[in-house]
Protein backbone atom coordinates (compact mmCIF):
# COMPACT_ATOMS: atom_id res chain seq x y z
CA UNK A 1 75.16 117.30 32.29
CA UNK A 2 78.46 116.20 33.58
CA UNK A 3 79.18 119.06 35.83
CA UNK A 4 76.08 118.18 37.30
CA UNK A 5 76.38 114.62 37.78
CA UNK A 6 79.80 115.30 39.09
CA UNK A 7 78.40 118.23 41.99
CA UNK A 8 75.68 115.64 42.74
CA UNK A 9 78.46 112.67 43.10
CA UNK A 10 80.46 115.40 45.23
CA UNK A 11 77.03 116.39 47.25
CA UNK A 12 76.21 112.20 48.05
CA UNK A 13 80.10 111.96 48.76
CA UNK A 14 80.17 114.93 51.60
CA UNK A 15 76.78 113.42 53.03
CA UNK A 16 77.99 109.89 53.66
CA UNK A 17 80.64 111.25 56.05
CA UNK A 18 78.50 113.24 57.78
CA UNK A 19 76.37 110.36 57.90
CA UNK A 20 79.68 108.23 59.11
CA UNK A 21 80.64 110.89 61.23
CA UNK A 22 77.44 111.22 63.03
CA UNK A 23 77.37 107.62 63.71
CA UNK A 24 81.00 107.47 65.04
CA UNK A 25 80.49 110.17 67.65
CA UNK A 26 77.02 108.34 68.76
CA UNK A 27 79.35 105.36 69.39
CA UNK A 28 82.13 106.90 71.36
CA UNK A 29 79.02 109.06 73.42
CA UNK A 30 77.46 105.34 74.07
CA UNK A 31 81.16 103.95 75.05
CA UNK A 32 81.90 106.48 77.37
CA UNK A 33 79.03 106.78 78.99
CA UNK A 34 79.04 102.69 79.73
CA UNK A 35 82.22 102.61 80.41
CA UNK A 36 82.16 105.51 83.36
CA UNK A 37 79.06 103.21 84.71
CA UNK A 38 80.26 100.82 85.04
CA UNK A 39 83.28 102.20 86.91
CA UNK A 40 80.69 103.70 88.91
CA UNK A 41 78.90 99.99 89.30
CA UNK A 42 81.93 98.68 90.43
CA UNK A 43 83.56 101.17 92.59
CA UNK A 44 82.55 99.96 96.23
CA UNK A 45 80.98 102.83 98.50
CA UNK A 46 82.69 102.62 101.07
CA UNK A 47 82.12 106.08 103.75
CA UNK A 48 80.16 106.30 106.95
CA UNK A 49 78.10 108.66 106.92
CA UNK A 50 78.04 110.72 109.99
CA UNK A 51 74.99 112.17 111.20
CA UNK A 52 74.50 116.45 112.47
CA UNK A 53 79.09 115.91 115.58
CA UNK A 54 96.78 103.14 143.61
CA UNK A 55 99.33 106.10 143.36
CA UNK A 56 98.62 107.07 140.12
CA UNK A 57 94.86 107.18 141.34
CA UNK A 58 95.67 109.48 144.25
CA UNK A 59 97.70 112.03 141.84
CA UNK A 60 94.44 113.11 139.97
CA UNK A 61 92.84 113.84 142.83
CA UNK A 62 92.12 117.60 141.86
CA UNK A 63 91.40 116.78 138.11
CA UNK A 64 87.60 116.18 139.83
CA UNK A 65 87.42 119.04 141.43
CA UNK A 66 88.57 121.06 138.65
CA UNK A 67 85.83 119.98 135.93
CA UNK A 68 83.24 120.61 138.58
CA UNK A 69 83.96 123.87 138.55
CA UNK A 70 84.69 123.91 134.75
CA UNK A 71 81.15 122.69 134.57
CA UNK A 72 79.51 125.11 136.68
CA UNK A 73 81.23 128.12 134.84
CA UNK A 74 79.65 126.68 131.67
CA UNK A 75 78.30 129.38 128.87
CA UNK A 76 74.61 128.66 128.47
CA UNK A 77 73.22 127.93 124.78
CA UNK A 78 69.73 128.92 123.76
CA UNK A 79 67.48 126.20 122.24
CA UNK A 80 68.16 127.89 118.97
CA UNK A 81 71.36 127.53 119.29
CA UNK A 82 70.99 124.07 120.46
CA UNK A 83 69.67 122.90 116.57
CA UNK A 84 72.80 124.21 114.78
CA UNK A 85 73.45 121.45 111.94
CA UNK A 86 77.00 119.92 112.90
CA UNK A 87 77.86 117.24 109.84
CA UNK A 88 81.15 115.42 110.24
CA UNK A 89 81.94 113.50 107.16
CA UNK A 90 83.12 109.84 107.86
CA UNK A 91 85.89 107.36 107.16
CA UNK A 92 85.51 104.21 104.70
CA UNK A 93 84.93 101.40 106.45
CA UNK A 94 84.05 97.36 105.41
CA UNK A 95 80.93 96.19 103.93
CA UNK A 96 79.40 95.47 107.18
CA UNK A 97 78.85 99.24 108.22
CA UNK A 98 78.97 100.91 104.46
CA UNK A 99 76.52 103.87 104.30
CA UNK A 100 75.88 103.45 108.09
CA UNK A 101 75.85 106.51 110.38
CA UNK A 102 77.05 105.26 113.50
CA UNK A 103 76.36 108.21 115.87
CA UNK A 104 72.34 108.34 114.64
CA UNK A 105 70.51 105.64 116.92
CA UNK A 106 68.94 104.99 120.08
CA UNK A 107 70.01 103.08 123.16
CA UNK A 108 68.63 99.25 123.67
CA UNK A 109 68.48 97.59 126.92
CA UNK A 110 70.70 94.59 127.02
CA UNK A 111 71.34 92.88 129.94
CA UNK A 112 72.58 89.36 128.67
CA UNK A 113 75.96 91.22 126.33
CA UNK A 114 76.45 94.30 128.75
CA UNK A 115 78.67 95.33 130.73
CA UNK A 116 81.44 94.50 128.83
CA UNK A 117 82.97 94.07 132.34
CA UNK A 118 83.67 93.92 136.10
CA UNK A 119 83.45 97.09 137.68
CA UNK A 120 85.44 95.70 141.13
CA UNK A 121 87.37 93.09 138.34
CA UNK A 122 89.20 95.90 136.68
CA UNK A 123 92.60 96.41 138.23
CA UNK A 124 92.82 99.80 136.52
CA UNK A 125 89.78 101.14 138.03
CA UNK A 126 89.84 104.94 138.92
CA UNK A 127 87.74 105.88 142.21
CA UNK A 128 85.93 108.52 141.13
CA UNK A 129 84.58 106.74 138.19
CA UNK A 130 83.66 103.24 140.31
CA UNK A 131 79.76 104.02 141.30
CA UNK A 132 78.84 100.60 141.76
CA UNK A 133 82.15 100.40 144.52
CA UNK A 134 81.13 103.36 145.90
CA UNK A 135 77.13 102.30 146.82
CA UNK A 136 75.18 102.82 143.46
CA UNK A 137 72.58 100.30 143.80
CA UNK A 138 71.00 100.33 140.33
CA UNK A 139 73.28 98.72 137.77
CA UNK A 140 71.23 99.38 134.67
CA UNK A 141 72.98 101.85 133.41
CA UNK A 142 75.87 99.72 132.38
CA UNK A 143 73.15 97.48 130.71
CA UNK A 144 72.57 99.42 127.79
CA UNK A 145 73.70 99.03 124.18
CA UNK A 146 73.59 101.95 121.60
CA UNK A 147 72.29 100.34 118.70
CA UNK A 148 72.58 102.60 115.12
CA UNK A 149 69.32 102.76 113.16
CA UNK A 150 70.72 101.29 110.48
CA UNK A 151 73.41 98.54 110.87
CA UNK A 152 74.85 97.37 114.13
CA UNK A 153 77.74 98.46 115.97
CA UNK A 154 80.39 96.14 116.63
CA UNK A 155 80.75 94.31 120.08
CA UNK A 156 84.13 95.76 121.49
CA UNK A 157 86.61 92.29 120.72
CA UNK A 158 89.65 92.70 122.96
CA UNK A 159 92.17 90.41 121.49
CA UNK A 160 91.15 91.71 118.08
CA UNK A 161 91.81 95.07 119.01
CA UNK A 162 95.12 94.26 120.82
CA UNK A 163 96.36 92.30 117.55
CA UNK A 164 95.24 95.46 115.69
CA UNK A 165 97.63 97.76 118.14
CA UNK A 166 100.40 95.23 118.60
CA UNK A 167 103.29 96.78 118.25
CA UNK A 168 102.13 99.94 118.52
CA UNK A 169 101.04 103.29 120.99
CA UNK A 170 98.11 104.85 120.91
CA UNK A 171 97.67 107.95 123.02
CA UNK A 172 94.61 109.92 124.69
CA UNK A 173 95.31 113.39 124.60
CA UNK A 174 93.26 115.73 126.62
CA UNK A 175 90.68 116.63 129.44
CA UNK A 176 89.63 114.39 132.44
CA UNK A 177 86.75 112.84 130.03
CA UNK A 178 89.17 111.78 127.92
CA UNK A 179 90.91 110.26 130.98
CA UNK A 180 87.59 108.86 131.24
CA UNK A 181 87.72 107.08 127.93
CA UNK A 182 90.95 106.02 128.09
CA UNK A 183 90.69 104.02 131.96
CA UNK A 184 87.50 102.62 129.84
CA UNK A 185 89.61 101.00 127.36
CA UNK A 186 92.37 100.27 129.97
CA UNK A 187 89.74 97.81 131.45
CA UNK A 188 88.36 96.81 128.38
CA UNK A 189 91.56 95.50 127.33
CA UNK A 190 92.47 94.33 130.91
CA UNK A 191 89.85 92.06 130.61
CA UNK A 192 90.45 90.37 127.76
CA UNK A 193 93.72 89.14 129.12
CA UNK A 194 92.88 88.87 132.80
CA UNK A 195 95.23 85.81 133.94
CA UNK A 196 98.24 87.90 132.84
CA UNK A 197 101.00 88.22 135.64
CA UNK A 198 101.42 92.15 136.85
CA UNK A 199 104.56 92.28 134.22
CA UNK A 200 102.82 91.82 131.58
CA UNK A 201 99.81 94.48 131.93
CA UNK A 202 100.84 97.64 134.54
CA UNK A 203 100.66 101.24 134.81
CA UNK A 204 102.59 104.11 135.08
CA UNK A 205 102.40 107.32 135.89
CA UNK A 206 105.55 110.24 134.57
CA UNK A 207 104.56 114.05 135.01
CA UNK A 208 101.46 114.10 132.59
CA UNK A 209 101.82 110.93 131.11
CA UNK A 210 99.88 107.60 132.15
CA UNK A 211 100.96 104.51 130.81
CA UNK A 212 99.33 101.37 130.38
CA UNK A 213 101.29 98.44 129.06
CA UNK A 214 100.17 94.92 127.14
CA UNK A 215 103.82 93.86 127.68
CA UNK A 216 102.61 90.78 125.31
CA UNK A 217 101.28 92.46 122.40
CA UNK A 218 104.32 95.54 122.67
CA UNK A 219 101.56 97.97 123.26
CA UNK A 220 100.91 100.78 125.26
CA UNK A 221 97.83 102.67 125.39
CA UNK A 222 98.65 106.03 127.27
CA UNK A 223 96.57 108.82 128.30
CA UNK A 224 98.70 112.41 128.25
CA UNK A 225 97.04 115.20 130.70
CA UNK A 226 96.10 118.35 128.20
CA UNK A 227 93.01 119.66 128.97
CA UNK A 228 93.26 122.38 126.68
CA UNK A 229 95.53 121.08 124.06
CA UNK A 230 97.71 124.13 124.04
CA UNK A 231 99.91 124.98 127.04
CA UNK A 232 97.53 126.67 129.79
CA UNK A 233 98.38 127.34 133.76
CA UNK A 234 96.06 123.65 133.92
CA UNK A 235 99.06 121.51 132.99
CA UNK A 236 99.50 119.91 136.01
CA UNK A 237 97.76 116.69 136.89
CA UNK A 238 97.22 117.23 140.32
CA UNK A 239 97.27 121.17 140.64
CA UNK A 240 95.12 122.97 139.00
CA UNK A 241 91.98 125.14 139.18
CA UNK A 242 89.04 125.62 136.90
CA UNK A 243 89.24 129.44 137.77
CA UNK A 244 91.16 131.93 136.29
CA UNK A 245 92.19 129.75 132.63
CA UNK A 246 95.36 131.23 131.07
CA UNK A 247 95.96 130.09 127.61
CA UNK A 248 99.42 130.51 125.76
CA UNK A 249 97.31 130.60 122.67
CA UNK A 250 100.33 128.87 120.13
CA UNK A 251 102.42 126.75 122.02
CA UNK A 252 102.21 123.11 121.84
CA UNK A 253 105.40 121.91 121.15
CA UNK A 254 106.03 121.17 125.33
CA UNK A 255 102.97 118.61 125.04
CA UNK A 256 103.57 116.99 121.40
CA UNK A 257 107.01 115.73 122.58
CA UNK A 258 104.77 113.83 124.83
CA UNK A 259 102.61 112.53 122.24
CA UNK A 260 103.97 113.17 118.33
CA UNK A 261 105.46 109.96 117.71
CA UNK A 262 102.33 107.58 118.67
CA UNK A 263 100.72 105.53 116.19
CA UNK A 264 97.04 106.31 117.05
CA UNK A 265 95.82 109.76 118.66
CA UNK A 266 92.69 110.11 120.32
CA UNK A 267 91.98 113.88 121.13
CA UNK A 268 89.58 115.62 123.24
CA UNK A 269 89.00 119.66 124.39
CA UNK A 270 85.67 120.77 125.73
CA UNK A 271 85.26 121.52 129.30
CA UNK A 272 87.62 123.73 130.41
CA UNK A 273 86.66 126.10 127.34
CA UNK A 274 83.21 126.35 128.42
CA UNK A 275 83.61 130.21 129.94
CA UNK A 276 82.62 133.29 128.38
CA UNK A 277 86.49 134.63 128.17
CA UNK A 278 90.03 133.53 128.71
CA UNK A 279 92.83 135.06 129.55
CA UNK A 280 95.68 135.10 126.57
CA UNK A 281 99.30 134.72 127.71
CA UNK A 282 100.73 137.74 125.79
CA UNK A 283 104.21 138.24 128.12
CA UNK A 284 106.01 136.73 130.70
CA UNK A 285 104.85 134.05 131.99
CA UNK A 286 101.74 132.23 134.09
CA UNK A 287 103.30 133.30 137.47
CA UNK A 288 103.31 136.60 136.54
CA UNK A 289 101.50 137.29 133.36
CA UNK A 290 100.80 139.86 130.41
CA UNK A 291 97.63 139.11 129.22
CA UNK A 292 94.67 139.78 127.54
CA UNK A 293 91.47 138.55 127.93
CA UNK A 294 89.66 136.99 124.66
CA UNK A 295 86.09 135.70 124.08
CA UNK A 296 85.77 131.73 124.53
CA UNK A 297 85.07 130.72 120.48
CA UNK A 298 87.56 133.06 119.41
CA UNK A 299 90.04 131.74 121.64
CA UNK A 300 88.77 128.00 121.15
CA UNK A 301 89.11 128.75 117.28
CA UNK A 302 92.88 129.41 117.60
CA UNK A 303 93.79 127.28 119.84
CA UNK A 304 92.24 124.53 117.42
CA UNK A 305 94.56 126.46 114.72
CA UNK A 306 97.59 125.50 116.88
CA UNK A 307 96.87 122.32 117.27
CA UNK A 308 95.81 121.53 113.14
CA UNK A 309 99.44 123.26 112.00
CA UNK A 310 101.56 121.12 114.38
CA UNK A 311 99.87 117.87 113.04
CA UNK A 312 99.81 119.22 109.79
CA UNK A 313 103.76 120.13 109.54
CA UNK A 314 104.79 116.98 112.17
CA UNK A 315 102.62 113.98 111.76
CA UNK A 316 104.02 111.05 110.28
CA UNK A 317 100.71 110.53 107.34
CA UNK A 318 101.63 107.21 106.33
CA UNK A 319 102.26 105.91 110.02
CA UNK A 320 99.61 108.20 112.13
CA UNK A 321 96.16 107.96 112.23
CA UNK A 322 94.25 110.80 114.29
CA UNK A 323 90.66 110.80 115.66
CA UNK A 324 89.13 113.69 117.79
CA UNK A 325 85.97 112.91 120.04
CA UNK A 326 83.41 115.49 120.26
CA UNK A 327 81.49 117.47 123.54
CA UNK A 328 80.55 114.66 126.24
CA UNK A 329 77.44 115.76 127.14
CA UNK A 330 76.70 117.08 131.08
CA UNK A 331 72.92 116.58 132.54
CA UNK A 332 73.03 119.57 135.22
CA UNK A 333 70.05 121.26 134.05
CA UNK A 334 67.17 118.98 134.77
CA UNK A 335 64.40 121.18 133.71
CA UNK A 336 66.10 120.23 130.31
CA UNK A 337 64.56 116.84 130.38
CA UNK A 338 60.88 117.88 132.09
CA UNK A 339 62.05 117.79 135.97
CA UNK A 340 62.49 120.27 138.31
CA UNK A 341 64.03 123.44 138.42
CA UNK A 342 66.48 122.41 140.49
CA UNK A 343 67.34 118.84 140.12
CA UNK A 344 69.93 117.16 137.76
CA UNK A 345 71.80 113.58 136.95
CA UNK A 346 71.69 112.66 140.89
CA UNK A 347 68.64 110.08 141.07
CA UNK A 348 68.25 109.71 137.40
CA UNK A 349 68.25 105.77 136.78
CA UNK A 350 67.01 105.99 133.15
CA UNK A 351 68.03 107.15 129.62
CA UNK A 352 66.23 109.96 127.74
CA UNK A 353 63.92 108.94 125.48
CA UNK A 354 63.21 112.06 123.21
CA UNK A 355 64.81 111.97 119.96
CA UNK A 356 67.11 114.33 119.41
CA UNK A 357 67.53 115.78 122.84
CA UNK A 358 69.99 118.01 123.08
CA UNK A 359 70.84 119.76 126.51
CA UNK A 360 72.41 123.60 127.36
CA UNK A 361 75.69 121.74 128.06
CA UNK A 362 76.73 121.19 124.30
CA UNK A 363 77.78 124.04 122.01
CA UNK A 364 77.40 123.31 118.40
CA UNK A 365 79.16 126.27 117.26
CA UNK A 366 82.30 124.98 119.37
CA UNK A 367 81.64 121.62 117.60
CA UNK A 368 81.79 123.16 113.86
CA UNK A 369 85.13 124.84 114.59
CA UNK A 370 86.80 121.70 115.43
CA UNK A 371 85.02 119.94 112.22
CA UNK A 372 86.30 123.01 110.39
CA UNK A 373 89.81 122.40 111.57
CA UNK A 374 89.50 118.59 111.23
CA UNK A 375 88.32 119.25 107.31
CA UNK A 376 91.67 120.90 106.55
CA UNK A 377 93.57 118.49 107.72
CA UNK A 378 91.57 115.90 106.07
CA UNK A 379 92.76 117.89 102.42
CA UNK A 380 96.23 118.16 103.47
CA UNK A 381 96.56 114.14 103.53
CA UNK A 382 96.04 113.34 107.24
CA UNK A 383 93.84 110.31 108.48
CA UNK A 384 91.58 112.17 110.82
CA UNK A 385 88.06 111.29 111.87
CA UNK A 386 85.67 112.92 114.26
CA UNK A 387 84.03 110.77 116.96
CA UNK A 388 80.80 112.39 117.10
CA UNK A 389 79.76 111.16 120.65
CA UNK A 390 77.77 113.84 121.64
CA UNK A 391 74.33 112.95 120.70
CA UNK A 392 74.60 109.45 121.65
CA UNK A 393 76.12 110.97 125.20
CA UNK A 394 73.23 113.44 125.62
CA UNK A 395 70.49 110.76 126.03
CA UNK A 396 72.17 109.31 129.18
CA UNK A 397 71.41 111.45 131.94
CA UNK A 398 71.35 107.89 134.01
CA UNK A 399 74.79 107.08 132.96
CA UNK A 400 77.14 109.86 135.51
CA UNK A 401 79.02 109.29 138.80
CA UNK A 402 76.71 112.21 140.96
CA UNK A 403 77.41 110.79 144.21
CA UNK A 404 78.73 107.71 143.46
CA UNK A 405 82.44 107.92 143.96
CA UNK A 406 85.24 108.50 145.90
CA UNK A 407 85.45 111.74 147.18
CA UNK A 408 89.19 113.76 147.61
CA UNK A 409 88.03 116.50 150.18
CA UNK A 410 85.30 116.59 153.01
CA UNK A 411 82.09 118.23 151.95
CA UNK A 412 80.62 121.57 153.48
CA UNK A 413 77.15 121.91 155.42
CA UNK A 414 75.47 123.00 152.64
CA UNK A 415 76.63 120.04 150.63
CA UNK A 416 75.76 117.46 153.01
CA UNK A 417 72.06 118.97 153.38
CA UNK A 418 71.29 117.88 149.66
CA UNK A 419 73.22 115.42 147.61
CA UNK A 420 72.23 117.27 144.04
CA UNK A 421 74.80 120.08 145.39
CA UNK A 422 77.88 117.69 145.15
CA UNK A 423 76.65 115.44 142.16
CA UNK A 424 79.30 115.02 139.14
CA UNK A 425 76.80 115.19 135.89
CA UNK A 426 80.10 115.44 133.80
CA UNK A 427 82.05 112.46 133.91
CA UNK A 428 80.77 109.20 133.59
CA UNK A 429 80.28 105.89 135.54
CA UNK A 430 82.36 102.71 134.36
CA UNK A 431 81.20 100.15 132.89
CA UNK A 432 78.97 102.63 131.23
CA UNK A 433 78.95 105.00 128.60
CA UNK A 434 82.43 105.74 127.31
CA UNK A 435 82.81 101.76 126.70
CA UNK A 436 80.45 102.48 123.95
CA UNK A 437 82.67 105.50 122.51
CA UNK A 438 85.94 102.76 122.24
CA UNK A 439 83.08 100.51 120.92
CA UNK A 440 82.87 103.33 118.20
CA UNK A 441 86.67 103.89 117.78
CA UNK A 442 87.66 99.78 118.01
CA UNK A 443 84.68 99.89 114.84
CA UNK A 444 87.37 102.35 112.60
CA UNK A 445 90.33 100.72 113.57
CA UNK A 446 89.25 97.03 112.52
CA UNK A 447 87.17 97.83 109.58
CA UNK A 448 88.57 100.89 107.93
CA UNK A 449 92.18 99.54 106.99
């Protein structure tokens, strides 16, 4: 009888701890599963999610000539093509635009906030961008707003932005759009300190390299001529020619001495790409090159390559922040949008209205190599983000110079027989458009950090 009370004492004794032990790992499953929620509750969401990607005047005179062309030697993309799913992940920003896709919306009419200012008031002007100098009679397309479908974007605040850069350079590198940007925030800025004396704010022009300057705030916002990011026979300002593109496929280095030690970099490459092949500087040298001729992605792809390992291996992470913009959309093509055949921008006075229109002129697939590109560098520590304009650009058929502007040489018969033939559907009036893409970049900079 004892050994049997004593095995049943034992038996009771090894069930209580499993009993105890059950309990106690029931407890610490409960703990740790409140504790990581409320980690979760209290960790603040904070992404954007981004929806599917004078003198000085005279001296760019051939940069509009040259996109023309660029333009016009454009590789066509089939509507299937056209629907390829481009997803650029975004950058944290404040409460205000948390979980808000900027670059998903529609444009709203707003003529009591826009233009954000004085076409003939901006001392920065560039001719071939001043339509309503140059006889455009309708003004409403610098009276429209792009409005996101789910928060609203920021009003561009001059002084706020010039506290945000005191001190500091920011740099456009790129293509003639990107010019395009940058006179847009040149005047932006202008006129939020328009009683300042000519030493204060100016401009200057060295080789590639435009300079504006807010003597008052130490900044200068620049714009560096690179059309193609890596060194091409297009370098010059003034002379070049959108026929016949040479590429020297890995050399930068001659343009990021321009550029490498600015505080904010705004980068652009689209245009002058859009051919079916390139020639690849192999030997000697543009003058009299070895060479070999390379389909446009493929070339595109390692140009982009060049570009990603100098910032990667140069950059400054903890002073530089980097943003790329994406395709500006062209309107060439107006049987795109339901007109005729042979029409495009020149007459067009009014935004698409189609949702999701997406025109010939943009290539996705060029689109997911630079988010590709702009990924890696994103897991190698750099503060990149993509300025997916290209959607919001594509609904504004309304919003380019056609014949609008100054023009640098005197037009053929042909030309002067029907306006459409020497309409620019690339680049873009001012005020207008691009004010809303340093809308979009002035939203990062003030809410992100």
């Amino acid at each position: 009888m004892v050994s049997v009370a004593s095995c049943v004492r034992r038996c009771s004794f090894h069930l209580l701890n499993v009993f105890l032990a059950a309990v106690l790992i029931m407890f610490a499953v409960y703990h740790t599963t409140d504790t990581r929620s409320s980690a979760l509750d209290y960790q603040p969401t904070r992404e954007i999610i981004v929806g599917s990607v004078s003198k000085i005047r005279d001296d760019s005179v051939m940069e509009r000539l040259v996109d023309d062309t660029a333009n016009e030697s454009r590789v066509e993309v089939s509507a299937n093509e056209s629907r390829v799913e481009v997803s650029v992940s975004g950058g944290r920003v404040d409460s205000v635009l948390s979980g808000c896709d900027l670059f998903s919306g529609k444009w709203v009419y707003d003529n009591k906030s826009y233009p954000l200012y004085k076409d003939r008031e901006c001392g920065f002007m560039f001719d071939d961008l001043a339509c309503e100098k140059y006889g455009r009679k309708d003004l409403d397309y610098q009276r429209w707003r792009w409005q996101p479908h789910a928060c609203d974007l920021p009003r561009f605040e001059g002084k706020a932005f010039l506290e945000r850069i005191r001190g500091k350079r920011i740099v456009f590198v790129g293509d003639s759009i990107n010019r395009n940007q940058w006179v847009s925030m040149v005047c932006l800025v202008e006129s939020s300190i328009p009683n300042l004396s000519p030493e204060v704010k100016y401009m200057h022009l060295e080789g590639s390299l435009y300079t504006f300057k807010a003597t008052e705030y130490n900044a200068s916002i620049d714009f560096y001529w690179s059309p193609m990011l890596v060194e091409s026979n297009n370098d010059n300002p003034s002379n070049h020619t959108g026929s016949n593109r040479m590429v020297k496929i890995g050399a930068i280095e001659k343009h990021a001495t321009q550029w490498g030690d600015a505080d904010l970099l705004v980068f652009n490459s689209y245009l002058w790409w859009r051919t079916l092949k390139l020639k690849v500087l192999l030997g000697g040298s543009f003058e009299d090159p070895v060479y070999k001729e390379v389909k446009m992605l493929r070339c595109y792809k390692m140009a982009l390559q060049t570009w990603s390992k100098w910032l990667d291996t140069h950059i400054n992470r903890t002073k530089t922040q980097l943003f790329f913009v994406s395709s500006s959309a062209t309107h060439s093509r107006a049987e795109e949008w339901g007109m005729p055949k042979d029409e495009n921008c020149f007459g067009e006075t009014k935004p698409i209205s189609k949702d999701g229109y997406w025109g010939s002129g943009s290539d996705p697939k060029m689109m997911q190599i630079t988010e590709a590109e702009i990924s890696k560098l994103k897991t190698r520590g750099l503060k990149i983000q993509m300025l997916n304009i290209t959607q919001l650009s594509e609904y504004r058929k309304d919003g380019h110079p056609s014949v609008y502007r100054k023009l640098w040489r005197p037009l053929s018969a042909q030309q002067l027989s029907d306006p459409r033939n020497y309409a620019d559907c690339s680049h873009w009036c001012l005020p207008g458009v691009p004010d809303v893409w340093n809308e979009l970049l002035s939203a990062y900079l003030l809410h992100q950090y």
